[in-house]
PDB file of N, CA and C in Angstrom:
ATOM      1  N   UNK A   1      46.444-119.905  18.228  1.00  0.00           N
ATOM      2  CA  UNK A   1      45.039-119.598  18.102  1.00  0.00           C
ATOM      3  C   UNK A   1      44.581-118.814  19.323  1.00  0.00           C
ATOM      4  N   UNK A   2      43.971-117.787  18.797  1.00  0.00           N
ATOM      5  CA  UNK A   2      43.367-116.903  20.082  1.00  0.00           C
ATOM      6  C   UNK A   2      41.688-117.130  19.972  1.00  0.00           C
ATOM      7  N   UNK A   3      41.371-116.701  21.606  1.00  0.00           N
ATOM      8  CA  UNK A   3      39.835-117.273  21.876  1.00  0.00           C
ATOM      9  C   UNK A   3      38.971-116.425  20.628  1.00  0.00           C
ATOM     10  N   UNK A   4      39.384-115.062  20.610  1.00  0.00           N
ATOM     11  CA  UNK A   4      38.434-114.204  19.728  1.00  0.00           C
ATOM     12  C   UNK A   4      38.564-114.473  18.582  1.00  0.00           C
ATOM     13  N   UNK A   5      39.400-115.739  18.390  1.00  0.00           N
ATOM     14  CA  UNK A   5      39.629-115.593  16.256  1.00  0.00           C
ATOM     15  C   UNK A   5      38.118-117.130  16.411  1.00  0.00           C
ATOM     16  N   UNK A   6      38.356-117.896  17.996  1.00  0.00           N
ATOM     17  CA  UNK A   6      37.463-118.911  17.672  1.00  0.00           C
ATOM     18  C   UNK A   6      36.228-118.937  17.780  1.00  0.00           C
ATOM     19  N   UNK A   7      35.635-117.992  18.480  1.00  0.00           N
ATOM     20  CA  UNK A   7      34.386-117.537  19.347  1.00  0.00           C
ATOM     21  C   UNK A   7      33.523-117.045  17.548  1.00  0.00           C
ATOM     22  N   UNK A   8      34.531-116.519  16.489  1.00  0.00           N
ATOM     23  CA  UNK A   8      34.017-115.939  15.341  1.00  0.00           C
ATOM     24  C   UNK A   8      33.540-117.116  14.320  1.00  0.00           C
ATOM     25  N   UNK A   9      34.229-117.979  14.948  1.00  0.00           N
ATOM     26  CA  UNK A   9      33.802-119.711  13.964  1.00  0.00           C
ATOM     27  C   UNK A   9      32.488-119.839  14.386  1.00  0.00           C
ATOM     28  N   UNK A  10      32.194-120.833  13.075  1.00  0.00           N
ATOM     29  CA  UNK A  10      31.029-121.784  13.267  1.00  0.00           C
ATOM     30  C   UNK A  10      31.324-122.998  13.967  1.00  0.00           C
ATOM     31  N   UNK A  11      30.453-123.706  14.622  1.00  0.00           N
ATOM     32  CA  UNK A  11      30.587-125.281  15.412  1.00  0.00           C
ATOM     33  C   UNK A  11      31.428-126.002  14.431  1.00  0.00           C
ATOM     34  N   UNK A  12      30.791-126.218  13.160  1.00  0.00           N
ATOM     35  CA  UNK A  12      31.299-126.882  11.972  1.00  0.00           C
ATOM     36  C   UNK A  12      32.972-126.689  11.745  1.00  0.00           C
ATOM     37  N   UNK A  13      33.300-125.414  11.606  1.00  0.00           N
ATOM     38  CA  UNK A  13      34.646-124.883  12.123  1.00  0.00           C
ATOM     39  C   UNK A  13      35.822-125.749  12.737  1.00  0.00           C
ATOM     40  N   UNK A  14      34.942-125.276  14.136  1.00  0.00           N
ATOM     41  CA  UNK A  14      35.530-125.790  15.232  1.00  0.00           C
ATOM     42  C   UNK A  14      35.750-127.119  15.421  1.00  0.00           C
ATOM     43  N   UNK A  15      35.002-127.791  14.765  1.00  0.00           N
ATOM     44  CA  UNK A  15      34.770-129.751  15.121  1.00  0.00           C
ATOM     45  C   UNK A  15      35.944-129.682  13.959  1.00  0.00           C
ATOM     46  N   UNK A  16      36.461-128.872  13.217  1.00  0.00           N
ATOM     47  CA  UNK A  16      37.289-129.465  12.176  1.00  0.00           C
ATOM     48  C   UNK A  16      38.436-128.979  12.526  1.00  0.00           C
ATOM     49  N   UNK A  17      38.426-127.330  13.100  1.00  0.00           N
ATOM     50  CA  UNK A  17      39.703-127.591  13.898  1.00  0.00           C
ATOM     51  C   UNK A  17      40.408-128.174  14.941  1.00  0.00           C
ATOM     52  N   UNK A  18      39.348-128.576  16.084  1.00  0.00           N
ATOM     53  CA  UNK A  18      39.456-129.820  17.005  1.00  0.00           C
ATOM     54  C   UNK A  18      40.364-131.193  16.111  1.00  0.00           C
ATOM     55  N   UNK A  19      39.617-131.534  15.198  1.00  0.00           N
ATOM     56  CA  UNK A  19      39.964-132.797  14.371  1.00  0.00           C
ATOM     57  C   UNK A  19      41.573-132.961  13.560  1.00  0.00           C
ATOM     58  N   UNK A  20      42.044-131.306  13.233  1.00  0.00           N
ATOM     59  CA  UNK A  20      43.457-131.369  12.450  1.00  0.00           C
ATOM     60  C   UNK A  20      44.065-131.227  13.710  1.00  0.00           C
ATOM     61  N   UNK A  21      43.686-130.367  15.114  1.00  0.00           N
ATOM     62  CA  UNK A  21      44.926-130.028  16.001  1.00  0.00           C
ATOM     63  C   UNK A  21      45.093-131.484  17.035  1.00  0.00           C
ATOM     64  N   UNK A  22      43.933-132.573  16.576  1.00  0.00           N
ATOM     65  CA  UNK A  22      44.412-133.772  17.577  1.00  0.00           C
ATOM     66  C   UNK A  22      45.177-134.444  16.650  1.00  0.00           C
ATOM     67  N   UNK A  23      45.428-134.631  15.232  1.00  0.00           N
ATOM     68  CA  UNK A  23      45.929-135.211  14.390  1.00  0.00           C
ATOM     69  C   UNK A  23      47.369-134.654  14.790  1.00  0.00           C
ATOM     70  N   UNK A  24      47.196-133.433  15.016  1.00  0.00           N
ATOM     71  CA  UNK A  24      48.862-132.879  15.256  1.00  0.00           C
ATOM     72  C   UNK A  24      49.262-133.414  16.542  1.00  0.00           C
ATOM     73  N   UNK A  25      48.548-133.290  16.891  1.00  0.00           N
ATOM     74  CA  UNK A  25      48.763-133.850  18.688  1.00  0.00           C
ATOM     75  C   UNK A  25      49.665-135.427  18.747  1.00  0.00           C
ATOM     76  N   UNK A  26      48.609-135.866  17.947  1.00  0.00           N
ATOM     77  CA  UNK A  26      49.253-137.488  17.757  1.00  0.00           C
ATOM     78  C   UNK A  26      50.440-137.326  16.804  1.00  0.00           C
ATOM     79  N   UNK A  27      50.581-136.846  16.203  1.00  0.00           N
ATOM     80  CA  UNK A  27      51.916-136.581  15.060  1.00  0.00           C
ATOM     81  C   UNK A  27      52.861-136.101  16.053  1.00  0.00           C
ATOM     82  N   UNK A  28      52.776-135.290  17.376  1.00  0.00           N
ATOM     83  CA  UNK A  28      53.950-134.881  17.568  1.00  0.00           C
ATOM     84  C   UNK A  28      54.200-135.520  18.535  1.00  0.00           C
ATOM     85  N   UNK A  29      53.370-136.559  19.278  1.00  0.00           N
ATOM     86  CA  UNK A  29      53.292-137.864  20.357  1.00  0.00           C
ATOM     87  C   UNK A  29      54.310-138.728  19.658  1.00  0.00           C
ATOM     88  N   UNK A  30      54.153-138.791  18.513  1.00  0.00           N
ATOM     89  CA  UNK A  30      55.416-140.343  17.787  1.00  0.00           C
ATOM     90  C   UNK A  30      56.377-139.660  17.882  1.00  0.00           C
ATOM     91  N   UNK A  31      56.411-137.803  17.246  1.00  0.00           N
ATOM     92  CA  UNK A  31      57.570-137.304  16.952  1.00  0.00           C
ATOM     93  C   UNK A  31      58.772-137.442  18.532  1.00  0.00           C
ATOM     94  N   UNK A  32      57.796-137.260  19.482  1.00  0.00           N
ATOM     95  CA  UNK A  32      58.751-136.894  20.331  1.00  0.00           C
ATOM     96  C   UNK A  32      58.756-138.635  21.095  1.00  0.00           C
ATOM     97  N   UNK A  33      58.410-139.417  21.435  1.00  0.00           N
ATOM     98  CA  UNK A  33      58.604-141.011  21.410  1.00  0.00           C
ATOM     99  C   UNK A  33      59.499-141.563  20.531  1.00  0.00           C
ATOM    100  N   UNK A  34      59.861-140.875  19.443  1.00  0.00           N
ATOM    101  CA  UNK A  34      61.053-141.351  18.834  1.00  0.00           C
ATOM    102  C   UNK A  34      62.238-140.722  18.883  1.00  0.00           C
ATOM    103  N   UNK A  35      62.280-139.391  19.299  1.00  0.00           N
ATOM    104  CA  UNK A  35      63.131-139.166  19.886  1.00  0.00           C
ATOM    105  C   UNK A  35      63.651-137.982  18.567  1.00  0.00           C
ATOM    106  N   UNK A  36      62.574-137.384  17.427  1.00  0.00           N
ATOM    107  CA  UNK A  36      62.731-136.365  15.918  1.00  0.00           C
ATOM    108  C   UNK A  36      62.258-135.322  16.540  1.00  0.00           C
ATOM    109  N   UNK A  37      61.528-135.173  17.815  1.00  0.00           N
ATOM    110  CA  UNK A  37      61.352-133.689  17.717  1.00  0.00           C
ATOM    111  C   UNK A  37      62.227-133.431  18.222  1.00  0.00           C
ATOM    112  N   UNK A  38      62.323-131.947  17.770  1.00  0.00           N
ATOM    113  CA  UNK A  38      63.420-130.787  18.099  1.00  0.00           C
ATOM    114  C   UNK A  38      62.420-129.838  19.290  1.00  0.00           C
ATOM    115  N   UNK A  39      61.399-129.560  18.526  1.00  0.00           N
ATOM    116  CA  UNK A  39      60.640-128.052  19.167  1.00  0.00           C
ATOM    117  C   UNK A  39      59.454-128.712  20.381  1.00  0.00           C
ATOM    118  N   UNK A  40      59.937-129.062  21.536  1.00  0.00           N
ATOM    119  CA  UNK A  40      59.235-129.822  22.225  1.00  0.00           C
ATOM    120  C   UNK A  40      57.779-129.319  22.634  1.00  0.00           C
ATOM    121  N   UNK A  41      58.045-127.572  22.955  1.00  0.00           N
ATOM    122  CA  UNK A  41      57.352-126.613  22.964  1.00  0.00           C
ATOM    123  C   UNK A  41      55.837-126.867  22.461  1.00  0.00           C
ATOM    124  N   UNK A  42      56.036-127.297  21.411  1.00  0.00           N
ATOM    125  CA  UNK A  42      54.587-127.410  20.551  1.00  0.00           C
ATOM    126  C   UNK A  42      53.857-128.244  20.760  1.00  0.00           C
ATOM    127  N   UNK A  43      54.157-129.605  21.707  1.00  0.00           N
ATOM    128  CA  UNK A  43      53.201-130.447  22.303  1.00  0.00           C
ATOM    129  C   UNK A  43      52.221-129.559  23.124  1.00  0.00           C
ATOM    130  N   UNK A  44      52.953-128.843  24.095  1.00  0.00           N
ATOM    131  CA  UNK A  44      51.970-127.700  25.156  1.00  0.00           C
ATOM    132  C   UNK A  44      51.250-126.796  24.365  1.00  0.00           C
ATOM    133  N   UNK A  45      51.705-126.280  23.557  1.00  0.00           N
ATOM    134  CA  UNK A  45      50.876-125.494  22.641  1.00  0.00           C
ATOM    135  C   UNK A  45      49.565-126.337  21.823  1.00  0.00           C
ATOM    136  N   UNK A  46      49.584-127.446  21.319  1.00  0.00           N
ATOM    137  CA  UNK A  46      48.613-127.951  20.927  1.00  0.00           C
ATOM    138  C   UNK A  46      47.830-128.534  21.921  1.00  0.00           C
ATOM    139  N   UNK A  47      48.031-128.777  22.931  1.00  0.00           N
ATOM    140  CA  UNK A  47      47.286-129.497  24.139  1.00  0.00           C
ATOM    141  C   UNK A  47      46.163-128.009  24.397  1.00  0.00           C
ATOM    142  N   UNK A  48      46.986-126.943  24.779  1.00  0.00           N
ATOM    143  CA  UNK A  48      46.306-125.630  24.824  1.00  0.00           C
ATOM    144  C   UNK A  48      45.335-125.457  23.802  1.00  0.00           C
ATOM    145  N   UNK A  49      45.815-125.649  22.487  1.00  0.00           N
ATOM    146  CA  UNK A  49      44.789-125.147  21.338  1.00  0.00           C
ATOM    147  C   UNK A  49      43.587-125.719  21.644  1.00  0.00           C
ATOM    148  N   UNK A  50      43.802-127.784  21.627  1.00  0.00           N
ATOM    149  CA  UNK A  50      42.608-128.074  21.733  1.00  0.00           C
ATOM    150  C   UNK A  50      41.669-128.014  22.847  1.00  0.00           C
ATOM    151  N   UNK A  51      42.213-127.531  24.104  1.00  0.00           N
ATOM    152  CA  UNK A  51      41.544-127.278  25.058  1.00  0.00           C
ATOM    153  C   UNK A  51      40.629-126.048  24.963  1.00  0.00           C
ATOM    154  N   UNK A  52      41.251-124.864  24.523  1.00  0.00           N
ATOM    155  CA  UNK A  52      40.590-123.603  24.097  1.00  0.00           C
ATOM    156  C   UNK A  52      39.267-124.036  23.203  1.00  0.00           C
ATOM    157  N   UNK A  53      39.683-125.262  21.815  1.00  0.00           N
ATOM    158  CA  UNK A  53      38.435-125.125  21.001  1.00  0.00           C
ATOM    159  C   UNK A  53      37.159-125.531  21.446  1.00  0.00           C
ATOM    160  N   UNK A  54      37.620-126.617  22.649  1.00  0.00           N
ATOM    161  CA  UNK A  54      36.681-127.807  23.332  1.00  0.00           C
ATOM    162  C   UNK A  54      35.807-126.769  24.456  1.00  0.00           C
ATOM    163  N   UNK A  55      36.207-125.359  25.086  1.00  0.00           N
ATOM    164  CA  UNK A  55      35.997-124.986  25.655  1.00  0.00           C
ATOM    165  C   UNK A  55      35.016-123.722  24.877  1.00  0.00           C
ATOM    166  N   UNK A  56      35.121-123.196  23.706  1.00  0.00           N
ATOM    167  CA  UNK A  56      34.454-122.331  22.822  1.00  0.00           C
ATOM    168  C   UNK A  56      32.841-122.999  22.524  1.00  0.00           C
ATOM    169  N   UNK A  57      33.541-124.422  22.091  1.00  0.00           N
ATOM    170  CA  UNK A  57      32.290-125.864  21.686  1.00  0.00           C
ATOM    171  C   UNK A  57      31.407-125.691  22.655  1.00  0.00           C
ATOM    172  N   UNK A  58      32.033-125.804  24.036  1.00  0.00           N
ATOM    173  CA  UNK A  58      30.676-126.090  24.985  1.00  0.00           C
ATOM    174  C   UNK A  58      30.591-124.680  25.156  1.00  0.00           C
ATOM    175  N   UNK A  59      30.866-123.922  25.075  1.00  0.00           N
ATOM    176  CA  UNK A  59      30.327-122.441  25.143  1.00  0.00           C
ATOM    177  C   UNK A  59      29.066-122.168  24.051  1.00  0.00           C
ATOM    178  N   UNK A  60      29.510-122.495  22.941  1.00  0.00           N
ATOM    179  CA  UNK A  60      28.490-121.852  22.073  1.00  0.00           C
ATOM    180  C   UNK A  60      27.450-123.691  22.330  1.00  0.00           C
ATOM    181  N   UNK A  61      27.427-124.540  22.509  1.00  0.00           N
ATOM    182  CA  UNK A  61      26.592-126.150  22.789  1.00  0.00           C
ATOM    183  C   UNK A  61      25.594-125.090  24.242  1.00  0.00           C
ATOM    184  N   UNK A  62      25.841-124.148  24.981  1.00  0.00           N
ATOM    185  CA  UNK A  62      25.290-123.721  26.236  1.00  0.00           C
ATOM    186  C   UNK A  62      24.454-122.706  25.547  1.00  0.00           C
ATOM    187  N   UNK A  63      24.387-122.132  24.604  1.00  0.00           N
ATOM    188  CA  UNK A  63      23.971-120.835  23.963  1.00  0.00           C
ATOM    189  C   UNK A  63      22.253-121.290  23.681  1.00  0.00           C
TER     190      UNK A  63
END
């Protein structure tokens, strides 16, 4: 996810993509605690995503 695809969302959007990328977050917390993930990579990548959306949120919450 890039900032300019999120900055084009609505709040509504965003609170829902916040909501599937922590679901992934926690999905790939068991994955890799059990020892199934392969692509470790994608924990950092989703930590990033939701940081970016949380950071768009209070951007447009300042507007």
């Amino acid at each position: 996810m890039k900032s300019n695809e999120l900055r084009d969302k609505t709040s509504e959007e965003l609170e829902a993509a916040l909501i599937e990328e922590l679901k992934q977050q926690f999905n790939l917390r068991m994955q890799l605690s059990t020892g199934q993930l392969n692509e470790s990579h994608k924990v950092k990548q989703t930590r990033r995503n939701i940081a970016r959306i949380k950071t768009v949120l209070n951007q447009k919450a300042g507007e």
